[in-house]
Protein backbone atom coordinates (compact mmCIF):
# COMPACT_ATOMS: atom_id res chain seq x y z
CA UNK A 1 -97.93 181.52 -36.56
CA UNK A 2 -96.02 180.18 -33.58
CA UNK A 3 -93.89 177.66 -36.06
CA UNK A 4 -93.25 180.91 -38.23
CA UNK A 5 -91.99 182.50 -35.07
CA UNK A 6 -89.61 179.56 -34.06
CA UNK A 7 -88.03 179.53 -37.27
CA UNK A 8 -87.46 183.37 -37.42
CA UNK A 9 -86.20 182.75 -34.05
CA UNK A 10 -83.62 180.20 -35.20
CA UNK A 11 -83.04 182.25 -37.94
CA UNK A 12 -81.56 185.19 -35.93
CA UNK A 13 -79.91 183.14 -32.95
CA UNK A 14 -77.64 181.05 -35.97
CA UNK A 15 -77.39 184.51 -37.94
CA UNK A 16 -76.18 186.16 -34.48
CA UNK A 17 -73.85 182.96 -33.66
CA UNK A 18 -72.58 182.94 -37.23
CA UNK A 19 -71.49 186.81 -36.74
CA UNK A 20 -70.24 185.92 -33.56
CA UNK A 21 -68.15 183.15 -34.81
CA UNK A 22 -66.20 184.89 -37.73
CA UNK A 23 -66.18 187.90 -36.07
CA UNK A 24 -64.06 186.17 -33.39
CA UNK A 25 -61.76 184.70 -35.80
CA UNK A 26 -61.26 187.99 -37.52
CA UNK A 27 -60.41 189.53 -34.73
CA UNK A 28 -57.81 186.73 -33.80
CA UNK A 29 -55.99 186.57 -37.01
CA UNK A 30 -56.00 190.47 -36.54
CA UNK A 31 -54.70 190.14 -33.22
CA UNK A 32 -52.06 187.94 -34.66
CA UNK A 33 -51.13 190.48 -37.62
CA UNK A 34 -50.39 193.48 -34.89
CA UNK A 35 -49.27 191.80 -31.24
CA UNK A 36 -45.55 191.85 -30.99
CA UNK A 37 -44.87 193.43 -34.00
CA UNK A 38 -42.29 195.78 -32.42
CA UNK A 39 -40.84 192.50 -30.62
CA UNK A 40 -37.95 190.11 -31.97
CA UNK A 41 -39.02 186.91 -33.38
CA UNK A 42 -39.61 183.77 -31.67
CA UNK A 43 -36.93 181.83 -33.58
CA UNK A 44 -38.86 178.53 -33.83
CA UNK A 45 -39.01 179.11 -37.42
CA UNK A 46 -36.34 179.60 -39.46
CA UNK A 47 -37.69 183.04 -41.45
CA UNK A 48 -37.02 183.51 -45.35
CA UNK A 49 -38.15 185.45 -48.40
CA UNK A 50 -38.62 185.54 -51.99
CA UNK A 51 -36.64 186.94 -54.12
CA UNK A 52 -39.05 187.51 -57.33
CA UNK A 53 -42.07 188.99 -54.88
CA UNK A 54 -39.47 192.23 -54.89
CA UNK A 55 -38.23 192.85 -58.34
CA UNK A 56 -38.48 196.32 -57.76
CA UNK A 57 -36.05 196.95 -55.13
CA UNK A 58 -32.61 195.49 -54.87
CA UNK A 59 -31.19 192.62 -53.25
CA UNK A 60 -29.09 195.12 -51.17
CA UNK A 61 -32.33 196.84 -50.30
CA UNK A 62 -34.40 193.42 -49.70
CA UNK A 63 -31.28 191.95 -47.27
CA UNK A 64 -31.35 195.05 -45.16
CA UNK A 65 -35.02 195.34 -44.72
CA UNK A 66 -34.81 191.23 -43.98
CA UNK A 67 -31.65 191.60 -41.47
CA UNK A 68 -34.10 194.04 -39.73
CA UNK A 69 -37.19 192.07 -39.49
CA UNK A 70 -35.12 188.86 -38.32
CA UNK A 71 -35.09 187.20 -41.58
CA UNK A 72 -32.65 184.53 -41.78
CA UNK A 73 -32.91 183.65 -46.20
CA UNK A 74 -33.80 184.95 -49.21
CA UNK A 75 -35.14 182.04 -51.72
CA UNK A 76 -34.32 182.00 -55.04
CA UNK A 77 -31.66 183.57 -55.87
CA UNK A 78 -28.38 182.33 -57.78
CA UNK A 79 -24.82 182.74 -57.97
CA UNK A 80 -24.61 186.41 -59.39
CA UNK A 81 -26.61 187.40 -55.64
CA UNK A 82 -24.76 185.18 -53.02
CA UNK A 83 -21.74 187.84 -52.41
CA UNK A 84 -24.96 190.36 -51.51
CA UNK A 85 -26.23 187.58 -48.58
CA UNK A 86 -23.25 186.62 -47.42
CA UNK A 87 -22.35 190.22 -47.04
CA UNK A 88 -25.72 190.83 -45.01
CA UNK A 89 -25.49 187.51 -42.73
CA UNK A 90 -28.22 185.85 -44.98
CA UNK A 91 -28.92 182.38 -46.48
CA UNK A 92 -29.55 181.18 -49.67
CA UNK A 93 -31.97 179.24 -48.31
CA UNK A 94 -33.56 177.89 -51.77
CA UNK A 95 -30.98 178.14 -54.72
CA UNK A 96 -32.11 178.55 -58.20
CA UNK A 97 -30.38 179.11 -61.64
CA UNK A 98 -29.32 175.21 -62.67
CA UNK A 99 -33.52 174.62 -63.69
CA UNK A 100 -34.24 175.50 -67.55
CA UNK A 101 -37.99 176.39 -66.76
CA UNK A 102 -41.09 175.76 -65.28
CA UNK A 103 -42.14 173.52 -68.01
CA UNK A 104 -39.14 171.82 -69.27
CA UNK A 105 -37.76 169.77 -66.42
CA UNK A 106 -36.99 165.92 -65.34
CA UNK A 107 -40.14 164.39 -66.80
CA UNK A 108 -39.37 164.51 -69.95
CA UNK A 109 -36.67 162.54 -70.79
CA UNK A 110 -35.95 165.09 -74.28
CA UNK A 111 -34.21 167.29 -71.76
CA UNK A 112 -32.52 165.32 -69.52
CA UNK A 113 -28.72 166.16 -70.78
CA UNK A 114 -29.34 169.84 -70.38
CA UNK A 115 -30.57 169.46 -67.17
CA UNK A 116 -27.27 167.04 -66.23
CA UNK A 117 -25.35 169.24 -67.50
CA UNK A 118 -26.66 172.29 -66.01
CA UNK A 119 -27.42 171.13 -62.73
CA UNK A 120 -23.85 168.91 -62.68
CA UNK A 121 -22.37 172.53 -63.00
CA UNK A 122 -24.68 174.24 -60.18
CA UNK A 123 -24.00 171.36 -57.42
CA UNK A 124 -20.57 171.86 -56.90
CA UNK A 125 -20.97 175.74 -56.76
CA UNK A 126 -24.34 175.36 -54.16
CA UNK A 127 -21.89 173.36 -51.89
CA UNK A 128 -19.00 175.37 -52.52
CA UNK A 129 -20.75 178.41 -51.29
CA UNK A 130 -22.21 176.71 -48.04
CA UNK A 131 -25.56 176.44 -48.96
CA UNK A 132 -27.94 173.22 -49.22
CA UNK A 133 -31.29 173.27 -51.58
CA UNK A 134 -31.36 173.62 -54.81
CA UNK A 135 -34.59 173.85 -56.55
CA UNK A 136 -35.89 171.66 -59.35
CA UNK A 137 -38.98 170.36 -61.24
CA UNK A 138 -40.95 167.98 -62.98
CA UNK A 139 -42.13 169.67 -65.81
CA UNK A 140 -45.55 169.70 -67.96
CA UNK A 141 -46.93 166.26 -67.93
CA UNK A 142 -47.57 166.25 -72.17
CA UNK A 143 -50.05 163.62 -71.97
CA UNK A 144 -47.82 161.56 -69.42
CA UNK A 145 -49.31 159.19 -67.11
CA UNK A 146 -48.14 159.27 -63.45
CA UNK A 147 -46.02 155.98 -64.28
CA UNK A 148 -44.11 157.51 -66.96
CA UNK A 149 -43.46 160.71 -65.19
CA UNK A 150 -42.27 158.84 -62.41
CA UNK A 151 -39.92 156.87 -64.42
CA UNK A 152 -38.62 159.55 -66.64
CA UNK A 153 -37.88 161.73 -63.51
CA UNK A 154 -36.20 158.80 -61.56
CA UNK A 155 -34.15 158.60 -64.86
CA UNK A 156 -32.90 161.82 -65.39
CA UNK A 157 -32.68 162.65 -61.11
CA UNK A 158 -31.23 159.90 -60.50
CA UNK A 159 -27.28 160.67 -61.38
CA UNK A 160 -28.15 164.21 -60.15
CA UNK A 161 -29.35 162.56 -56.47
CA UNK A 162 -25.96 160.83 -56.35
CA UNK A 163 -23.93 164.16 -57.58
CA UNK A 164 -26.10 166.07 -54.63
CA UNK A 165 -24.95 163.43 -52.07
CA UNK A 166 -21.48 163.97 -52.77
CA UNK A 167 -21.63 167.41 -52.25
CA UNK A 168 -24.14 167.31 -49.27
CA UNK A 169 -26.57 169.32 -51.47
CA UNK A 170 -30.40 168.40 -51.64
CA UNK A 171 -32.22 168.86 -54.88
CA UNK A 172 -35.60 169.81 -54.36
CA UNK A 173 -38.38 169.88 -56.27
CA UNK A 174 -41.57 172.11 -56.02
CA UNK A 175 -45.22 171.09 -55.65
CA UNK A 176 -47.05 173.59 -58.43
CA UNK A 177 -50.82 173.80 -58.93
CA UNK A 178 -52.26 172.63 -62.24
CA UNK A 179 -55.18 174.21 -61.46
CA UNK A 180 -54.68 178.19 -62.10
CA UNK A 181 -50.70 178.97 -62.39
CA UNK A 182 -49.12 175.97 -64.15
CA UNK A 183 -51.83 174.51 -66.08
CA UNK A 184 -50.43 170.76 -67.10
CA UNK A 185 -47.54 170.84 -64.52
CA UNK A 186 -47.09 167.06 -63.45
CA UNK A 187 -46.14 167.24 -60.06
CA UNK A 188 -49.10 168.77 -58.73
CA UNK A 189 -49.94 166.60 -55.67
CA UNK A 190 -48.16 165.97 -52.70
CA UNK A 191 -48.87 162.00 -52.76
CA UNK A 192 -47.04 162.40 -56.61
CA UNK A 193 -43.93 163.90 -54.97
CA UNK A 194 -43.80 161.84 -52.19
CA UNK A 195 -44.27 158.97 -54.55
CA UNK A 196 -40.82 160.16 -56.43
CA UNK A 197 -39.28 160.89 -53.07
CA UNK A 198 -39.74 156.80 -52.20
CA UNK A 199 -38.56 155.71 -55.91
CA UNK A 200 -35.15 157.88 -55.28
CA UNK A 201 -35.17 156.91 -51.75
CA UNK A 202 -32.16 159.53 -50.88
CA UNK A 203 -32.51 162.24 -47.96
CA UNK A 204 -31.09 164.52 -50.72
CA UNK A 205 -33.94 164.43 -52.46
CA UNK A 206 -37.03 166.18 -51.49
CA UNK A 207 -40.19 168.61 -51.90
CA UNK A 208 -40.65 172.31 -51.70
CA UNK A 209 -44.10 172.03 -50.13
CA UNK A 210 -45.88 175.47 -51.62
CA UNK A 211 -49.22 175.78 -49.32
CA UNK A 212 -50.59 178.57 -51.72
CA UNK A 213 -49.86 175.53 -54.65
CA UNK A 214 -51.29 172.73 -52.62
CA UNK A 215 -54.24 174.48 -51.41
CA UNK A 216 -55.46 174.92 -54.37
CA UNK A 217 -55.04 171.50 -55.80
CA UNK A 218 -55.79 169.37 -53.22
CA UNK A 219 -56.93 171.50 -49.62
CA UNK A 220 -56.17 169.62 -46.60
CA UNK A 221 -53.04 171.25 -45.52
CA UNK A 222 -52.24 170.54 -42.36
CA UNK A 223 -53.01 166.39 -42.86
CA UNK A 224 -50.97 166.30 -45.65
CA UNK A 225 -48.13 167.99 -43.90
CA UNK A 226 -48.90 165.05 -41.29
CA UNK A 227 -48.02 162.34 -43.76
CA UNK A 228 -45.79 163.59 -45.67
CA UNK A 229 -43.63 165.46 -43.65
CA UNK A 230 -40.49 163.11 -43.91
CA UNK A 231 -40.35 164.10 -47.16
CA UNK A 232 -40.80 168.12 -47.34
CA UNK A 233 -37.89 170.16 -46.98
CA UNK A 234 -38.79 173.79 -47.26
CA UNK A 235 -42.16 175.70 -47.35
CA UNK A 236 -43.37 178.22 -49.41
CA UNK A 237 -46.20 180.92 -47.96
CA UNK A 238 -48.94 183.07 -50.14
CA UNK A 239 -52.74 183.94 -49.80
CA UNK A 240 -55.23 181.60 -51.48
CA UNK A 241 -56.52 183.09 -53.32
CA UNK A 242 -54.37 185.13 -55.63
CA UNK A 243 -51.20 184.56 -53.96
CA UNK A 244 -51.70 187.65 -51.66
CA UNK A 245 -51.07 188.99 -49.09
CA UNK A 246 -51.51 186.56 -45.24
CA UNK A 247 -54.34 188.45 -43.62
CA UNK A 248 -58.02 188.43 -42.99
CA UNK A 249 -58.97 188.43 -46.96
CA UNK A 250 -57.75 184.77 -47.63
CA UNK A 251 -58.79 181.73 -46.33
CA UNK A 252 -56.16 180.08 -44.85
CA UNK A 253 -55.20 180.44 -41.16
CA UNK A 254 -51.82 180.46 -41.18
CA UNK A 255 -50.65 180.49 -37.08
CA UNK A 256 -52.42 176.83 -37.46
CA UNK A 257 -50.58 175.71 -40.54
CA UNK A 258 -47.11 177.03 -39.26
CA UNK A 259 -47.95 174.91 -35.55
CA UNK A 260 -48.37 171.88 -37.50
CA UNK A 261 -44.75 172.48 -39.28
CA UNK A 262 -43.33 172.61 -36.15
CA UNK A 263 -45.24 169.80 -34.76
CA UNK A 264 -43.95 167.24 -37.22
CA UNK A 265 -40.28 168.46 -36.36
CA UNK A 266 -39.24 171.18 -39.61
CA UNK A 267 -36.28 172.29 -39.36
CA UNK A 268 -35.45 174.00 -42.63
CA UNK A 269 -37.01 177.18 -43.67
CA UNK A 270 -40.58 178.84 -44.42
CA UNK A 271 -40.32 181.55 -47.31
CA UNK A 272 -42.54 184.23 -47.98
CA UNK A 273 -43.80 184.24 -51.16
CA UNK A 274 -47.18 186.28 -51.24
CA UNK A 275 -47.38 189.77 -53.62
CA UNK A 276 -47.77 192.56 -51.78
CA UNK A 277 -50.17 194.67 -52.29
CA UNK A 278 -49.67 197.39 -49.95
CA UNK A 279 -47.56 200.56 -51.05
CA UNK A 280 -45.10 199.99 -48.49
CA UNK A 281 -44.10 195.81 -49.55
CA UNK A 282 -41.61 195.87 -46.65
CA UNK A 283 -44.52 196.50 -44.15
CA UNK A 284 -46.60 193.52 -45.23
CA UNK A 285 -43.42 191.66 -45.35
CA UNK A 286 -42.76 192.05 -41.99
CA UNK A 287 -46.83 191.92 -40.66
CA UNK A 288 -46.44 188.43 -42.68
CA UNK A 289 -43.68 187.06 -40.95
CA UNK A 290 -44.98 187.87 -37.15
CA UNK A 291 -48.14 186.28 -38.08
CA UNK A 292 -45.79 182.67 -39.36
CA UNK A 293 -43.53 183.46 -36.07
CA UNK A 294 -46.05 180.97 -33.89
């Protein structure tokens, strides 16, 4: 009788700590969602959203609501949209338009002179405009080792790199999960891109580090933003899972993930790139942002 009584006592005091413990960080990450929403950002972080996450309102309508929250870029977005930023004091802080898919990319060698000849037309007009990153990507891996992935992108990159370092412009290519999104994409790991990274061995060519992506391929955030940081340059946010929205239904902790970018030294940009859920998307937008703004 007394053992049964210990245990039931155990039982309650780790129940009761258990409650106390994720009641505590609820209420932290809800502190963090509603303090100093009214303020101006910190500006450690340089603040930018995606472009796709709002294909119901305009990119008039999405720079004005940005200007106003203290957003600095809008990712994603190609030539047709730059007049709009510039107009609004925005960056195009990840370009798009030169890529011919998710799919189809730089390791597989079958479409390597599209992709030269699309992305020897998008350089010039990336630097031309005053912007910097322009996005890329691997591919499907089709039954392709790591080896000949690596090779085939180093291929077709390669006279790309040197085109980008003319022009001061950095090609960079996205970490996807293989998991649930982009079933058979090929650069799906961080260690993979920062494999590539050291093959090219340029500073103008790097990795869109997407934490909703990586999370779900391979956890461990914040160490492998540790290593690999040297090679990352730009982030991409979302809720794991689902890609929605960065509060208290996901399970990453996001004030602790956006310290550790600024820890290694980031300088570039962290994008939004969660779907809002809410009926008001420019709400959660800006809730989203003051919890990154560490």
């Amino acid at each position: 009788m007394a053992g049964t009584n210990r245990r039931s006592a155990i039982k309650s005091l780790l129940a009761g700590s258990a409650a106390i413990g994720a009641a505590g960080m609820l209420s932290s990450f809800k502190s963090q969602e509603t303090d100093g929403m009214d303020e101006k950002l910190k500006g450690n972080i340089n603040h930018a959203v995606c472009r796709w996450c709002y294909g119901d309102i305009s990119v008039e309508q999405l720079c004005v609501a940005a200007k106003d929250i203290g957003i600095k870029g809008i990712d994603l977005v190609g030539p047709e949209d730059w007049p709009t930023l510039k107009k609004h004091g925005l960056f195009s802080s990840m370009c798009n338009g030169a890529e011919i898919n998710l799919t189809d990319g730089f390791g597989d060698t079958q479409y390597h002179a599209q992709l030269h000849k699309q992305y020897t037309a998008m350089i010039p007009k990336v630097a031309a405009a005053g912007y910097k990153n322009l996005i890329c990507f691997s591919g499907s891996r089709r039954g392709k080792t790591d080896e000949e992935g690596w090779k085939n992108c180093v291929e077709g990159l390669k006279p790309m790199v040197k085109l980008a370092e003319q022009h001061n412009v950095v090609l960079v290519m996205e970490l996807l999960n293989s998991k649930i999104d982009h079933k058979d994409y090929q650069c799906d790991h961080t260690a993979w891109g920062a494999e590539l990274c050291k093959r090219l061995g340029s500073e103008n060519f790097k990795l869109l580090y997407d934490i909703y992506h990586m999370q779900i391929d391979e956890g461990d955030v914040i160490r492998n933003i540790r290593e690999h940081h040297q090679y990352i340059a730009h982030y991409h946010t979302g809720g794991v899972p689902g890609r929605n929205e960065i509060d208290e239904t996901q399970e990453l902790y996001y004030p602790a993930i956006m310290r550790a970018v600024l820890e290694v030294g980031h300088k570039g940009f962290v994008a939004q790139e969660f779907i809002p859920k809410q009926k008001d998307k420019i709400a959660s937008l800006r809730k989203a942002v003051h919890i990154c703004d560490v």
